[in-house]
N, C-alpha and C. Protein backbone atom coordinates (compact mmCIF):
# COMPACT_ATOMS: atom_id res chain seq x y z
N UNK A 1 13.09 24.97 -12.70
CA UNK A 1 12.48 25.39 -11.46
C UNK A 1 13.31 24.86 -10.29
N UNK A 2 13.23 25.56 -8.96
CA UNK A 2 14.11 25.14 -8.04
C UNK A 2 13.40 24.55 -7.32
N UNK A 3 14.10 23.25 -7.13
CA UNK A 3 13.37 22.52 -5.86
C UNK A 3 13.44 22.63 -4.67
N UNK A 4 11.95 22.39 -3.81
CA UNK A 4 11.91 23.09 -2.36
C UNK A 4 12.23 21.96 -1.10
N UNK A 5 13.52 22.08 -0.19
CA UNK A 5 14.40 21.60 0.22
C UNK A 5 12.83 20.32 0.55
N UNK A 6 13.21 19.22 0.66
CA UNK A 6 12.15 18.04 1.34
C UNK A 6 11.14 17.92 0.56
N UNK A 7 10.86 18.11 -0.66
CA UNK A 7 9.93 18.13 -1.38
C UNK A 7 9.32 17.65 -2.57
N UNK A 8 9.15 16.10 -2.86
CA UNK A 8 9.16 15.05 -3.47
C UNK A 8 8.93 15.72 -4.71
N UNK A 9 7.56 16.49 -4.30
CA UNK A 9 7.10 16.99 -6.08
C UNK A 9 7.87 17.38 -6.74
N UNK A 10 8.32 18.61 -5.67
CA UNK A 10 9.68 19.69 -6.56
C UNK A 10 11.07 18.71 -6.54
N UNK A 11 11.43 17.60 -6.00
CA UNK A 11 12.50 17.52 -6.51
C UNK A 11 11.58 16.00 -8.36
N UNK A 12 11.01 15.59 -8.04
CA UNK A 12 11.07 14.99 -9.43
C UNK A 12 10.63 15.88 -10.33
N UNK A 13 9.86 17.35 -10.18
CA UNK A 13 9.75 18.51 -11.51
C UNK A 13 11.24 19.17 -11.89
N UNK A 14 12.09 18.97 -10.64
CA UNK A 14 13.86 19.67 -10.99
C UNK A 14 14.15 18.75 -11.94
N UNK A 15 13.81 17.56 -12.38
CA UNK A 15 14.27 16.44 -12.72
C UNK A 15 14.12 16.17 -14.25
N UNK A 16 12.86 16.33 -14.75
CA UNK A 16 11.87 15.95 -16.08
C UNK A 16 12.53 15.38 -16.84
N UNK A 17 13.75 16.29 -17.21
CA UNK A 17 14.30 14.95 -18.53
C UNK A 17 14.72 13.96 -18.36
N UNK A 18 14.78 13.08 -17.08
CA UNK A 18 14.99 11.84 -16.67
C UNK A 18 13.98 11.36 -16.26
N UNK A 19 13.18 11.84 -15.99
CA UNK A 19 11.59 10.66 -15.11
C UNK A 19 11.03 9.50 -16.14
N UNK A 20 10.97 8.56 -16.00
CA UNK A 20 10.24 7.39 -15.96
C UNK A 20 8.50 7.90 -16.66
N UNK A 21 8.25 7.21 -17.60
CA UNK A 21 6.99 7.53 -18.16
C UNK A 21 5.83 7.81 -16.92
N UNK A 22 6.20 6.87 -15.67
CA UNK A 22 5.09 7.08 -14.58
C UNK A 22 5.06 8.26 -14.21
N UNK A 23 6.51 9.13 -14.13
CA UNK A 23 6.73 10.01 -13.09
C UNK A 23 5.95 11.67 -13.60
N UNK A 24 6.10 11.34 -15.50
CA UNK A 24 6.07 12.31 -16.02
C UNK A 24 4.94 12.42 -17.37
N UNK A 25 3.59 11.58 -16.75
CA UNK A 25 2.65 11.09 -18.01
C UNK A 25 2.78 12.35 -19.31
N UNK A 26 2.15 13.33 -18.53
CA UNK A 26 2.33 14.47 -19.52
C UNK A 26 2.55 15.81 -18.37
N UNK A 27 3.10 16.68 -18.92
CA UNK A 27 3.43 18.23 -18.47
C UNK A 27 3.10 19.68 -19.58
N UNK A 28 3.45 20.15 -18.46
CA UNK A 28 3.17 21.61 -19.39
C UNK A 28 3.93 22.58 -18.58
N UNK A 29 4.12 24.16 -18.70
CA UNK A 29 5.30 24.71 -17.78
C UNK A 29 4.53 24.91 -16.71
N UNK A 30 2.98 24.50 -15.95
CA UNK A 30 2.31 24.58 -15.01
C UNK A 30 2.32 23.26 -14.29
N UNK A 31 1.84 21.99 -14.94
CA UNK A 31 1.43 20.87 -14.33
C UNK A 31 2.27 19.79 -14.60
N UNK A 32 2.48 18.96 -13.70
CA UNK A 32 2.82 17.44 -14.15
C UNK A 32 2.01 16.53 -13.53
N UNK A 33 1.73 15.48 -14.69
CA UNK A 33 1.04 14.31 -14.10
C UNK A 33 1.83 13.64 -14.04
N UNK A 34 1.27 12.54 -13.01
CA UNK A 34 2.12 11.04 -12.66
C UNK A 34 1.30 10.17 -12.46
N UNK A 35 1.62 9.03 -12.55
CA UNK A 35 0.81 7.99 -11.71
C UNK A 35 1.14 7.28 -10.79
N UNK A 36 0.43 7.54 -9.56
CA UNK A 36 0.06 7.10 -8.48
C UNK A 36 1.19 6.02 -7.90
N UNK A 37 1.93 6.01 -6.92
CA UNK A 37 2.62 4.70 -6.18
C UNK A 37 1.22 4.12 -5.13
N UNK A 38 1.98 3.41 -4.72
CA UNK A 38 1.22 2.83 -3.09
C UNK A 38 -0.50 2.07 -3.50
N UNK A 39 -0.86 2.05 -4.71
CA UNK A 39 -1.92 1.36 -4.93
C UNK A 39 -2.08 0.78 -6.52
N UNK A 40 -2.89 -0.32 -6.38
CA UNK A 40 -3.18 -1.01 -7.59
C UNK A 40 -4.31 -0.68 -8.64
N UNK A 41 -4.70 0.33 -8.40
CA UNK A 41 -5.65 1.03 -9.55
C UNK A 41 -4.95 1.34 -10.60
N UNK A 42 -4.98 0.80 -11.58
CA UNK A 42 -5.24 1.23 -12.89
C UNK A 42 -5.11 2.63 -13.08
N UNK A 43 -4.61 3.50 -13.44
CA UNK A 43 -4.08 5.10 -14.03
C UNK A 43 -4.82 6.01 -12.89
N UNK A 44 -4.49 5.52 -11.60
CA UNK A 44 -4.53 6.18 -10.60
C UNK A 44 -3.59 7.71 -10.81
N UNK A 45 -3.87 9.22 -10.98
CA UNK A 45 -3.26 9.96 -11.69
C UNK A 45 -3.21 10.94 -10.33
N UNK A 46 -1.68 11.56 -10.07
CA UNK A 46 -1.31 12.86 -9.49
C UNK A 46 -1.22 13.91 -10.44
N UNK A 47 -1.93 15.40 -10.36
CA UNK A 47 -1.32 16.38 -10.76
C UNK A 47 -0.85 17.28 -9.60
N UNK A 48 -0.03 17.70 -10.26
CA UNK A 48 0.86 18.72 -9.15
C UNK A 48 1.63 19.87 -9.95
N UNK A 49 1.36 20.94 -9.51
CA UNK A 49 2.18 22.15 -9.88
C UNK A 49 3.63 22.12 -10.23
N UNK A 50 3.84 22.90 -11.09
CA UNK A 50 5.44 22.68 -11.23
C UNK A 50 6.56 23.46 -10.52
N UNK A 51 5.70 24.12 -9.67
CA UNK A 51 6.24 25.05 -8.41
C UNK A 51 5.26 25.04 -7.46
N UNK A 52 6.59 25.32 -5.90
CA UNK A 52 6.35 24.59 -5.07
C UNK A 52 4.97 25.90 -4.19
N UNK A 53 3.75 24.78 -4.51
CA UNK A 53 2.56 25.61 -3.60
C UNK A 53 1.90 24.79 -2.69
N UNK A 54 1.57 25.31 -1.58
CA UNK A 54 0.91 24.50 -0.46
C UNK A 54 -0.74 24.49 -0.01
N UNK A 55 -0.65 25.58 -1.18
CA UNK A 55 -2.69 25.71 -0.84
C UNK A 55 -2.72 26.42 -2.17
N UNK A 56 -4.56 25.84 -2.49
CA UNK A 56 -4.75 25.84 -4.12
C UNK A 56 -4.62 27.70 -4.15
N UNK A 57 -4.84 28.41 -2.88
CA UNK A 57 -5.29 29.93 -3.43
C UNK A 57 -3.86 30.94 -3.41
N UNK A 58 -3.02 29.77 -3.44
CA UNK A 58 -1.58 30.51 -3.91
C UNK A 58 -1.25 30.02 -5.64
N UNK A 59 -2.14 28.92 -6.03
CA UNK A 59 -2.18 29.17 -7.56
C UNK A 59 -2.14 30.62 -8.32
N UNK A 60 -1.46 30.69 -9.31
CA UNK A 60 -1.55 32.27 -10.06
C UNK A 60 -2.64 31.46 -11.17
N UNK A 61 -3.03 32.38 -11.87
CA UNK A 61 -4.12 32.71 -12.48
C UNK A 61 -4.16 32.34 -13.67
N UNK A 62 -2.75 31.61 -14.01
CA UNK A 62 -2.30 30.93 -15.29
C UNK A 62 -2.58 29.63 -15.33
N UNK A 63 -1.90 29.07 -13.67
CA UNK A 63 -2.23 28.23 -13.33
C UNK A 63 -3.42 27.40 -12.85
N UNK A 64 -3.93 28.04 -12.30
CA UNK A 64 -5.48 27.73 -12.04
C UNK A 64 -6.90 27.66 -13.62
N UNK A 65 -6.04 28.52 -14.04
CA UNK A 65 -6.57 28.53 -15.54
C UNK A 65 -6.63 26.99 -16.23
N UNK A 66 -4.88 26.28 -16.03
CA UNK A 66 -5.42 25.52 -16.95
C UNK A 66 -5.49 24.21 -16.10
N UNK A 67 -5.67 24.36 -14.58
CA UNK A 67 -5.83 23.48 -13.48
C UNK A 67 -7.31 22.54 -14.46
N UNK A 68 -8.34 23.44 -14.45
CA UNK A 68 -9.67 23.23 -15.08
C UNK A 68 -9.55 22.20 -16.40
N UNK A 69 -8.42 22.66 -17.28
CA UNK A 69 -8.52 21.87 -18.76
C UNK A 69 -7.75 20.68 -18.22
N UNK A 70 -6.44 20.60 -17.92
CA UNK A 70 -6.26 19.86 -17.52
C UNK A 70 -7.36 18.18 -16.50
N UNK A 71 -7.62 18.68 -15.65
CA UNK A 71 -8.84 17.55 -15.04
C UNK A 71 -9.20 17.11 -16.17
N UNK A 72 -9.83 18.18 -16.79
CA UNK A 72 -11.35 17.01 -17.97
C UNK A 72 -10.52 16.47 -19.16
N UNK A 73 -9.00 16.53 -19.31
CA UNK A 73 -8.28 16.21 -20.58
C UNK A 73 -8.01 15.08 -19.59
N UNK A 74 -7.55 15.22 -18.44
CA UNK A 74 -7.15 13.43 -17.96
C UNK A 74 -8.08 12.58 -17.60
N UNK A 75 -9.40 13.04 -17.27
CA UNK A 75 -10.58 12.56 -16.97
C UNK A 75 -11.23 11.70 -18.20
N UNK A 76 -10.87 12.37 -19.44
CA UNK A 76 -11.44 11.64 -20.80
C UNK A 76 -10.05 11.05 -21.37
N UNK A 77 -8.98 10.68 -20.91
CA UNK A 77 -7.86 9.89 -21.15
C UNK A 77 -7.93 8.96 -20.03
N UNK A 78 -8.50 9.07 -18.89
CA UNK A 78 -8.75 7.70 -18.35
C UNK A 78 -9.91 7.02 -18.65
N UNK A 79 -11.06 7.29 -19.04
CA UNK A 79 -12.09 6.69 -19.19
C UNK A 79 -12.16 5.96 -20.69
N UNK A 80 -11.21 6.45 -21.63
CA UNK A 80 -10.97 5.60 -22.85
C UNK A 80 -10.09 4.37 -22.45
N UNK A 81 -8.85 4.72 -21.38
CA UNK A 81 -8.21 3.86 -20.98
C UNK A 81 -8.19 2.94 -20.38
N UNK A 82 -8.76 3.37 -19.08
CA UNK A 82 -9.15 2.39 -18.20
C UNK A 82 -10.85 1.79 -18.40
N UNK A 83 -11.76 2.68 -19.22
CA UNK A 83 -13.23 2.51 -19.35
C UNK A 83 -13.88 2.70 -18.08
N UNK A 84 -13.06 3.48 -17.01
CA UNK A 84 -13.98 3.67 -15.92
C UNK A 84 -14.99 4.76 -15.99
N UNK A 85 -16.11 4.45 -15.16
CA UNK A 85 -17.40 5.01 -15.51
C UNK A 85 -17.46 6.83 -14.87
N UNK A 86 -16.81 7.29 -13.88
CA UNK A 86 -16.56 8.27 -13.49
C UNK A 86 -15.01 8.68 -13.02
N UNK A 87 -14.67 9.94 -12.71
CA UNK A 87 -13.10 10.48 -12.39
C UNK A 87 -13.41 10.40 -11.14
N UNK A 88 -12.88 10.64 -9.79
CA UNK A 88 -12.90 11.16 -8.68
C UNK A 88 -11.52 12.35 -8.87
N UNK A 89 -11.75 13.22 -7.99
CA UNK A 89 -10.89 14.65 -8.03
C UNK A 89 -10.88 15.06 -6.62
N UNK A 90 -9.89 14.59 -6.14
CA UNK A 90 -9.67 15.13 -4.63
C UNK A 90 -8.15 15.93 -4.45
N UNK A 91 -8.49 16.84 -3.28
CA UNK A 91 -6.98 17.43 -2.97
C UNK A 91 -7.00 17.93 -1.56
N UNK A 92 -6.03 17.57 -0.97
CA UNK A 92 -5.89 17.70 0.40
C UNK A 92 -4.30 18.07 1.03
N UNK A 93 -3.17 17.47 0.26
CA UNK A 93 -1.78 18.16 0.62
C UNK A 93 -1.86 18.15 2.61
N UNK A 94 -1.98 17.16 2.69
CA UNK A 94 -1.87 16.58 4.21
C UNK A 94 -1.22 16.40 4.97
N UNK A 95 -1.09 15.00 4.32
CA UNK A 95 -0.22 14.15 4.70
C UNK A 95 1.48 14.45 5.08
N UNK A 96 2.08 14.04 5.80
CA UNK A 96 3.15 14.45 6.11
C UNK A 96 4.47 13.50 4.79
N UNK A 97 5.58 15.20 4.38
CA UNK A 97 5.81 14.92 2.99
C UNK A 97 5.30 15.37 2.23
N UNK A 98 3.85 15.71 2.16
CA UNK A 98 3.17 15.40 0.73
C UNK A 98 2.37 17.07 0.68
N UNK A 99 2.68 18.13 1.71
CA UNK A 99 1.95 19.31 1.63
C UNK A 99 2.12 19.82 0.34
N UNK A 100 2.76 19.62 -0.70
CA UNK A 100 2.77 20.35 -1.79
C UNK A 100 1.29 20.07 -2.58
N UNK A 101 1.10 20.90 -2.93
CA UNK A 101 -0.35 20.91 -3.20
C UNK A 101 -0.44 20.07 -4.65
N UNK A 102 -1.43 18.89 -5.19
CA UNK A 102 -1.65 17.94 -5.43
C UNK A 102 -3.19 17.32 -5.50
N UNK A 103 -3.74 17.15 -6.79
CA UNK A 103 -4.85 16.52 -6.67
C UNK A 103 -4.94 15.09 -7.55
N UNK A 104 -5.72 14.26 -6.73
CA UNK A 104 -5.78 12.81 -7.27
C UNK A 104 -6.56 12.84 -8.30
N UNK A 105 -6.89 12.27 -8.90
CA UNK A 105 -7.69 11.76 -10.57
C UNK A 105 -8.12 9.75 -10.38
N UNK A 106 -8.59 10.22 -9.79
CA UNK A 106 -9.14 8.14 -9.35
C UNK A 106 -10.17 7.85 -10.39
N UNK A 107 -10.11 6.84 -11.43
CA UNK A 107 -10.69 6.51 -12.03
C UNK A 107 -12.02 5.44 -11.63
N UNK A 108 -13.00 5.18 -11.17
CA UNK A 108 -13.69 4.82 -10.75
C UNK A 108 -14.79 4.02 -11.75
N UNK A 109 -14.03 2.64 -11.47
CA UNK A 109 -14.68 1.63 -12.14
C UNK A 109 -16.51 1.25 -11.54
N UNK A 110 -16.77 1.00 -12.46
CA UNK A 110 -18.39 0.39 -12.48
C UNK A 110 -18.52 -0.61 -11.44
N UNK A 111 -17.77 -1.46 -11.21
CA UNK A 111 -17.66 -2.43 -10.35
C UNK A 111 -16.77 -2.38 -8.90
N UNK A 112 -16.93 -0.85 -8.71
CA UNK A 112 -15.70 -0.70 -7.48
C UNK A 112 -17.08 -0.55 -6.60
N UNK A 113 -16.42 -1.56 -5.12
CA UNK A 113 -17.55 -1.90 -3.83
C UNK A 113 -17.74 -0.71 -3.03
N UNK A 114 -19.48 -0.42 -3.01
CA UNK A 114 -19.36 0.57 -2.73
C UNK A 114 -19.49 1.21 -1.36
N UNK A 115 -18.32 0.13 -0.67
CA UNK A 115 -17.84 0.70 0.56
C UNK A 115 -16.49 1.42 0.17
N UNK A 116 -16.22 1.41 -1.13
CA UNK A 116 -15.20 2.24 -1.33
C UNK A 116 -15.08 3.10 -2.47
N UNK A 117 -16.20 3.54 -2.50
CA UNK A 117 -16.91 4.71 -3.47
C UNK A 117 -16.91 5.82 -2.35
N UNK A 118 -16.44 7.01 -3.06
CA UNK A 118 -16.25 8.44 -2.45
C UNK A 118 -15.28 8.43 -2.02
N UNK A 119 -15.12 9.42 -1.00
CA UNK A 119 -13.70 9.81 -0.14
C UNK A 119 -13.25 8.30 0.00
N UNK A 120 -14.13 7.28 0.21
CA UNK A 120 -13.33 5.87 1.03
C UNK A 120 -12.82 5.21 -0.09
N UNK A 121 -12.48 5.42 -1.18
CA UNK A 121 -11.48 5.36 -2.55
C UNK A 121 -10.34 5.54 -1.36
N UNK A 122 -10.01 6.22 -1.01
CA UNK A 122 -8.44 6.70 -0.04
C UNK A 122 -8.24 5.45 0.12
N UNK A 123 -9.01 4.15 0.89
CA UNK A 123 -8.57 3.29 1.04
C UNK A 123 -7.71 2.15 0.56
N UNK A 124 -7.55 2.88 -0.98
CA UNK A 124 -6.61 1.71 -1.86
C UNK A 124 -5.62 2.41 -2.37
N UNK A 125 -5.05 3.38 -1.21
CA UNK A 125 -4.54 4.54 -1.66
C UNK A 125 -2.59 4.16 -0.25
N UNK A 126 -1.63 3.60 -0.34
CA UNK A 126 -1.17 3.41 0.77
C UNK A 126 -1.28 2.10 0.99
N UNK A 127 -1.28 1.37 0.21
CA UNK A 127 -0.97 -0.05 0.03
C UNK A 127 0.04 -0.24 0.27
N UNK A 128 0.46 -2.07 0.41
CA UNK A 128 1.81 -2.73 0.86
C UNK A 128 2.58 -2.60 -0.75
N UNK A 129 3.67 -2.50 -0.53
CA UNK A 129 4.39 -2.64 -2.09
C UNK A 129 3.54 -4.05 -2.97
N UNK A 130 3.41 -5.14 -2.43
CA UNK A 130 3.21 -6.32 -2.50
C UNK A 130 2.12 -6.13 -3.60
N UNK A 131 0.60 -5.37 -2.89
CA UNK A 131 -0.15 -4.59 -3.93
C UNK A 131 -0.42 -3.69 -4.81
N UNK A 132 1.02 -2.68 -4.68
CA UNK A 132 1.41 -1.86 -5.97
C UNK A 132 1.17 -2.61 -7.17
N UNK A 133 1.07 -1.50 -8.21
CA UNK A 133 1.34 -2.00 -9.30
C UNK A 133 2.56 -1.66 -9.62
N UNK A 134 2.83 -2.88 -10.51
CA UNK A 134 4.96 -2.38 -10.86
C UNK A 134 4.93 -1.29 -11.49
N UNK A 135 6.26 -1.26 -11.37
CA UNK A 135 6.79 0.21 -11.92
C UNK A 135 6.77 0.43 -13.69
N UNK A 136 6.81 -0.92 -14.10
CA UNK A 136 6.30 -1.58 -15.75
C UNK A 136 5.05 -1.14 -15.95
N UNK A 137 4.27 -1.63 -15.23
CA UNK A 137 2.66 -1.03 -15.48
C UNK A 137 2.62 -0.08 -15.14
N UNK A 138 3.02 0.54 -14.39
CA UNK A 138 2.46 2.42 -14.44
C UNK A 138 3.16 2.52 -15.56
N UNK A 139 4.42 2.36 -15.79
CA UNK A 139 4.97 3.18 -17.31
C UNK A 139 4.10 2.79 -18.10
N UNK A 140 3.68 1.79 -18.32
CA UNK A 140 2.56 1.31 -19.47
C UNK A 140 1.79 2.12 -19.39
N UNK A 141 0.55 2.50 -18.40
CA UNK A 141 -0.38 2.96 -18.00
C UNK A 141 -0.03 4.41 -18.83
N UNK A 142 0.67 5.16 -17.95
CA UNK A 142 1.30 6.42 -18.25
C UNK A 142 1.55 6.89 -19.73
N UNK A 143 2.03 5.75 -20.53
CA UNK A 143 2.33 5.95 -21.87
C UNK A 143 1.11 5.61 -22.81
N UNK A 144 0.15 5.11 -22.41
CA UNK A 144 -1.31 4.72 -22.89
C UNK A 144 -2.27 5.76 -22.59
N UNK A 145 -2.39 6.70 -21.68
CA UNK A 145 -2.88 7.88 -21.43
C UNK A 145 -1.81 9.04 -21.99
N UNK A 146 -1.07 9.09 -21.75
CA UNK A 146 -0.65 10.00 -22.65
C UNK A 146 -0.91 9.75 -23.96
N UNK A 147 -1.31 8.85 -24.46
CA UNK A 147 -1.23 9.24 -25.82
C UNK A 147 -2.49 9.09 -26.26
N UNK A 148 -3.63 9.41 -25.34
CA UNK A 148 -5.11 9.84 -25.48
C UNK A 148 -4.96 11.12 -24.82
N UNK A 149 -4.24 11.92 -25.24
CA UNK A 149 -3.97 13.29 -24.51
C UNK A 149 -3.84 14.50 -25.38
């Protein structure tokens, strides 16, 4: 697939046979997952198209098809993994950089404060590197869900 000039997603999907277990948990010729930079959650999960779309209703019909299986296959690969009690599923393609269309998979522990239950999850989202998790543990992460997949 060709990557779209400025375009993080599309240039690490031009990429696949080199990505880093984080970059590339699992794929298919529609989706790639990743996990999450900029925060310390536990299998914090991106999916993103494998071509470059900016709003969900330019999905084709293949895609959107298996948009659906996808969620509840990573939704029950984080909750064996991480044991969190619900998924969160948001998508917004906003942020500047980041319009390629993209939805989060936040695993939502039993014990997360619930001033930061719902949308206010974002808040651990854009962290200092300092609170990342390394680039070791997402590959971990990544390779432990994938293989509840």
């Amino acid at each position: 697939m060709v990557p779209h000039a400025g375009c993080m997603v599309c240039d690490h999907n031009s990429r696949m046979d080199s990505l880093p277990p984080r970059e590339a948990v699992a794929f298919d010729e529609h989706w790639r997952v990743s996990h999450a930079f900029g925060t310390g959650t536990p299998g914090w999960l991106v999916l993103a198209p494998r071509r470059h779309v900016t709003a969900i209703a330019e999905l084709t019909d293949a895609e959107a098809a298996a948009l659906g299986t996808w969620q509840v296959k990573l939704s029950r690969a984080l909750h064996a993994v991480t044991g969190c009690r619900k998924t969160y599923v948001a998508q917004f393609a906003e942020a500047e950089g980041f319009a390629h269309v993209h939805f989060h998979l936040v695993p939502r522990m039993e014990d997360l404060p619930a001033d930061l239950r719902g949308p206010r999850v974002f808040a651990l989202l854009g962290r200092p590197p300092e609170d990342d998790l390394s680039e070791a543990r997402r590959d971990e992460l990544a390779l432990a869900i994938r293989g509840r997949l």
